[in-house]
N, C-alpha and C. Protein backbone atom coordinates (compact mmCIF):
# COMPACT_ATOMS: atom_id res chain seq x y z
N UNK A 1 0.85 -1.18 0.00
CA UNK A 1 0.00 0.00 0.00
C UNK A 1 0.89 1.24 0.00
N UNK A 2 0.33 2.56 -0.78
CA UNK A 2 1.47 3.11 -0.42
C UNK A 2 0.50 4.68 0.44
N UNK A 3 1.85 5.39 0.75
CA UNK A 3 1.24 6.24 1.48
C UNK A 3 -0.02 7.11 1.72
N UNK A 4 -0.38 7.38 0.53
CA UNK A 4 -1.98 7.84 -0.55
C UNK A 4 -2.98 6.95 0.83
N UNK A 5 -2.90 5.28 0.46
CA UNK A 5 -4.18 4.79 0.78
C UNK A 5 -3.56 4.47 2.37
N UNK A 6 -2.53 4.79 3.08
CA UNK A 6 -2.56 4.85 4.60
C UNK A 6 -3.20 6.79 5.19
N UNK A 7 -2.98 7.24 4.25
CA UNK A 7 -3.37 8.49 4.32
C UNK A 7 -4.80 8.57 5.02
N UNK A 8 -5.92 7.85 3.62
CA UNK A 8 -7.28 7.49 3.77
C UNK A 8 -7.59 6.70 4.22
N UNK A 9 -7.27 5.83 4.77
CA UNK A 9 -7.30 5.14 6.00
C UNK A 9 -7.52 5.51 7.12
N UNK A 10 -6.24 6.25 7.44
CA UNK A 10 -6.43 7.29 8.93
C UNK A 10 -7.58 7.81 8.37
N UNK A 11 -7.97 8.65 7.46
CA UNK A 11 -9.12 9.77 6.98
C UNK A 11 -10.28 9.42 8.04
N UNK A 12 -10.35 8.02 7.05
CA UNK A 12 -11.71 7.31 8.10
C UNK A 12 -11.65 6.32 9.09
N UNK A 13 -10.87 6.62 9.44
CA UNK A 13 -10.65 5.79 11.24
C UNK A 13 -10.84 7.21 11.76
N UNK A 14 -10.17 8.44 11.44
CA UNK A 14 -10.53 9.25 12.08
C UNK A 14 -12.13 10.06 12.03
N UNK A 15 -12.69 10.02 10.94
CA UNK A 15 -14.29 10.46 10.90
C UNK A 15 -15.03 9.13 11.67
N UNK A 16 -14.87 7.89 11.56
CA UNK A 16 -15.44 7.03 12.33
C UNK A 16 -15.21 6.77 14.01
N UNK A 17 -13.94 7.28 14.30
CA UNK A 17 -13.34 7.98 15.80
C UNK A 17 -14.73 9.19 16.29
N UNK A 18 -14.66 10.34 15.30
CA UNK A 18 -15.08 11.35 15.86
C UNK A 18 -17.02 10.89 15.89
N UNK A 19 -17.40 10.23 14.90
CA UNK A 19 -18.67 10.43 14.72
C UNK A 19 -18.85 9.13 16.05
N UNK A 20 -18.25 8.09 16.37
CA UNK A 20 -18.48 6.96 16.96
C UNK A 20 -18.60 7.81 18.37
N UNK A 21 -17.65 8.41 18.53
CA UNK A 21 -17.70 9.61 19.93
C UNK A 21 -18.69 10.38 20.16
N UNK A 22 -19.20 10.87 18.76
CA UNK A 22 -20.78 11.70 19.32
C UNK A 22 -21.81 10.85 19.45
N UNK A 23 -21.71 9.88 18.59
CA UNK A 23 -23.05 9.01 18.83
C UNK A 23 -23.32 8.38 20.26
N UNK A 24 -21.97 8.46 20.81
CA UNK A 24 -21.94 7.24 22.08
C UNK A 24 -22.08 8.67 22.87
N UNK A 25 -22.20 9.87 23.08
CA UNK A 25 -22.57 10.86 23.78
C UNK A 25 -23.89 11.20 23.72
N UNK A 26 -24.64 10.84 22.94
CA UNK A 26 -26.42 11.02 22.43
C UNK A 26 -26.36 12.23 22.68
N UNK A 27 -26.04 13.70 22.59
CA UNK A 27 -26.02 14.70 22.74
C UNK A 27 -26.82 14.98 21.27
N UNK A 28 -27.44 16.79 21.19
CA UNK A 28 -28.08 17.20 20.88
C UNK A 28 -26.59 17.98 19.84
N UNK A 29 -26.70 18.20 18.38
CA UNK A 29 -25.46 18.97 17.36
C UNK A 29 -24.16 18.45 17.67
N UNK A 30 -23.94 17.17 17.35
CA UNK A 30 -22.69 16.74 17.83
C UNK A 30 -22.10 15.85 16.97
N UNK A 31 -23.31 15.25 15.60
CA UNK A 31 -23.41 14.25 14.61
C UNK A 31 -23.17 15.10 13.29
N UNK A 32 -22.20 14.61 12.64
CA UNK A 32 -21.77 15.25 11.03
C UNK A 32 -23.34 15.17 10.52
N UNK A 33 -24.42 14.14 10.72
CA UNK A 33 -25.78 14.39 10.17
C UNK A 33 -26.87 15.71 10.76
N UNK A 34 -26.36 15.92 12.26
CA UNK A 34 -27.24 17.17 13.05
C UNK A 34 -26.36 18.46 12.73
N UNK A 35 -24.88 18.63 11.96
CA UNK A 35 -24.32 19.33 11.78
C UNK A 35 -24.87 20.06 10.02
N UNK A 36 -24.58 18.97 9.37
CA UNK A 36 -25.31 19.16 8.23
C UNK A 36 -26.70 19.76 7.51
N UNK A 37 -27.46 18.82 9.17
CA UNK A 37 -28.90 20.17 8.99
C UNK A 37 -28.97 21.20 9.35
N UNK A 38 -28.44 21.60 10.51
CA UNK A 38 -28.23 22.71 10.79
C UNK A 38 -27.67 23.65 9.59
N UNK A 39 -26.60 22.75 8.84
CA UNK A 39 -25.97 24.24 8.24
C UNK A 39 -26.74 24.78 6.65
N UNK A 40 -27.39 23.73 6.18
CA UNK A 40 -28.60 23.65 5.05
C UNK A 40 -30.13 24.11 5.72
N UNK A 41 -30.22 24.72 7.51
CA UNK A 41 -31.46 24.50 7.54
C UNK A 41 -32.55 23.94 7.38
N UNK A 42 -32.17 23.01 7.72
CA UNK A 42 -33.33 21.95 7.75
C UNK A 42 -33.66 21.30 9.57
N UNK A 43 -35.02 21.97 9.85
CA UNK A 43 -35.12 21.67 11.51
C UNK A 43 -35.82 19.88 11.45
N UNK A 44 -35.35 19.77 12.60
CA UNK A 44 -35.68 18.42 12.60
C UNK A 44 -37.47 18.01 13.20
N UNK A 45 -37.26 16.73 13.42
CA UNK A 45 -38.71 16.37 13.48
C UNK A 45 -39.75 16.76 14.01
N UNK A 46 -40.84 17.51 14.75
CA UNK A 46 -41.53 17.98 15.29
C UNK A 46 -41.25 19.23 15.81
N UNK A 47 -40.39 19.97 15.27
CA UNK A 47 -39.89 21.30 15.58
C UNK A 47 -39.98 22.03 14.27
N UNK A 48 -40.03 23.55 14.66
CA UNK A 48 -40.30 24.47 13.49
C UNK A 48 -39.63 24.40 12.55
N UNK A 49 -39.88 24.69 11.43
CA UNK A 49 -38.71 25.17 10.40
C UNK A 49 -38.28 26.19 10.52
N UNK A 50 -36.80 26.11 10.64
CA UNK A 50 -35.92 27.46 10.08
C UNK A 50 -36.40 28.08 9.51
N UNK A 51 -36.11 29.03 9.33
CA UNK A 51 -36.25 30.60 8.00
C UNK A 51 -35.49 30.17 6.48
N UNK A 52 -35.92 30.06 5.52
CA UNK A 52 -35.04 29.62 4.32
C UNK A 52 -34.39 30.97 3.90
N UNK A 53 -33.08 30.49 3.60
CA UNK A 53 -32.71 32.20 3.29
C UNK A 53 -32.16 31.87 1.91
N UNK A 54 -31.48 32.72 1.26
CA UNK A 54 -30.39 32.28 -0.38
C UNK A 54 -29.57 32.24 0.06
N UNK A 55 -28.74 32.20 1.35
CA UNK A 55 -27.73 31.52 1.50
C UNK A 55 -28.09 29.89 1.87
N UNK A 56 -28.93 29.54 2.13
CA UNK A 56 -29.77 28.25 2.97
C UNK A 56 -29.56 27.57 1.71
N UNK A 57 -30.22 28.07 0.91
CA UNK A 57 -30.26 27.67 -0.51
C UNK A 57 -29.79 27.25 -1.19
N UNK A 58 -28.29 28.28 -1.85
CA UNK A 58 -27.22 28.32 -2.02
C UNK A 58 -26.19 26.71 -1.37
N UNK A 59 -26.82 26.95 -0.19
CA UNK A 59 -25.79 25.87 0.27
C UNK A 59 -26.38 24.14 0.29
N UNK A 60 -27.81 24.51 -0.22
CA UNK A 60 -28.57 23.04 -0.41
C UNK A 60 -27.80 22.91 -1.21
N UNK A 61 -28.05 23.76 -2.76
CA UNK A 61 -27.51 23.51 -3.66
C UNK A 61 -26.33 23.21 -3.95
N UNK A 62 -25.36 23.59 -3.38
CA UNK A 62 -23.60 23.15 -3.34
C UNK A 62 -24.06 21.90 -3.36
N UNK A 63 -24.68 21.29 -1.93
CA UNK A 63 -24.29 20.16 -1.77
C UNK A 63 -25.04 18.95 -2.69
N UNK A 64 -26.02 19.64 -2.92
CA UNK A 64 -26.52 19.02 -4.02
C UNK A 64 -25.93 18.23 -5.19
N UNK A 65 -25.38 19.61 -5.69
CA UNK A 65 -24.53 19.39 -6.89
C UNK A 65 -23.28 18.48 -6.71
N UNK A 66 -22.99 18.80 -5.71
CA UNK A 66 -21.63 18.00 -5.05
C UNK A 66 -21.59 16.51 -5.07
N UNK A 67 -22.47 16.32 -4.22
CA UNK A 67 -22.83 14.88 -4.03
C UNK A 67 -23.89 14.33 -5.70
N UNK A 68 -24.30 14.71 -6.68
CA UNK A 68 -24.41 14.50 -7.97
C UNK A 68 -23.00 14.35 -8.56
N UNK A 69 -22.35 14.87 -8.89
CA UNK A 69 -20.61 14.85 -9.43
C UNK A 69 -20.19 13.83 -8.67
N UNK A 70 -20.16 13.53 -7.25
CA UNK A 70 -19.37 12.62 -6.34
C UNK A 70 -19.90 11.46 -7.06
N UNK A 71 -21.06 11.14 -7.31
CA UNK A 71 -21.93 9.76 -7.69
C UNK A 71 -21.30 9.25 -8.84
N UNK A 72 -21.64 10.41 -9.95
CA UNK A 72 -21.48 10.20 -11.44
C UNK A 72 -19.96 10.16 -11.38
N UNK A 73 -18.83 10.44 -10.95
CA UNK A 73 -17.34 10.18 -10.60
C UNK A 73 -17.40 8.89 -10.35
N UNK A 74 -17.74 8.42 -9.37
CA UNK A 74 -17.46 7.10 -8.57
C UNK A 74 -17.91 6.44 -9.81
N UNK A 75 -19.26 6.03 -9.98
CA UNK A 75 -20.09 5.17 -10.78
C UNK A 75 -19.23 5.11 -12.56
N UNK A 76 -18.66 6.30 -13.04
CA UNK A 76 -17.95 6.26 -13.99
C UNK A 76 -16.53 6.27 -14.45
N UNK A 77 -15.96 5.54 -13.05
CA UNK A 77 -14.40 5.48 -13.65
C UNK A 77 -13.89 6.52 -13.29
N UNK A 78 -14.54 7.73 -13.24
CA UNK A 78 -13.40 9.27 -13.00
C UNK A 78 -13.72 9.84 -14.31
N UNK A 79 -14.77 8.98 -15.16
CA UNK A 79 -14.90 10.12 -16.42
C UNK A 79 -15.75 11.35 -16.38
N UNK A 80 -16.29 11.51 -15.35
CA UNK A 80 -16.78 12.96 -14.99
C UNK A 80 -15.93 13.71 -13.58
């Protein structure tokens, strides 16, 4: 293996470190998933909705798009 895939390795030993740590804390904004809504605005279950703003928006959309490209990358070799 060379250094590249010990690199990403640690990557995700370390996101599975940090997220395994909030989950086992059951705390309230502490999960890359309660972080994520928060920052797209999106309130969670039986609670109000946020205010949608164009930055709210804006940032659905990044990730939107993001995770579309991430898919069509993976799924095609790297030809997109």
């Amino acid at each position: 293996m060379t250094g590249w895939s010990w690199a990403w390795i640690a990557w995700l030993a370390a996101f599975a470190a940090i997220e395994g740590a909030a989950l086992a804390r059951d705390a309230r904004d502490d999960t890359l998933s309660e972080h994520v809504w928060a920052w797209l605005g999106i309130g969670r279950h039986g609670e109000p909705r946020p205010e949608v703003t164009g930055t709210v928006r804006l940032r659905r959309f990044a990730l939107l798009a993001f995770l579309a490209w991430l898919s069509a990358h993976f799924l095609t070799g790297g030809f997109f």
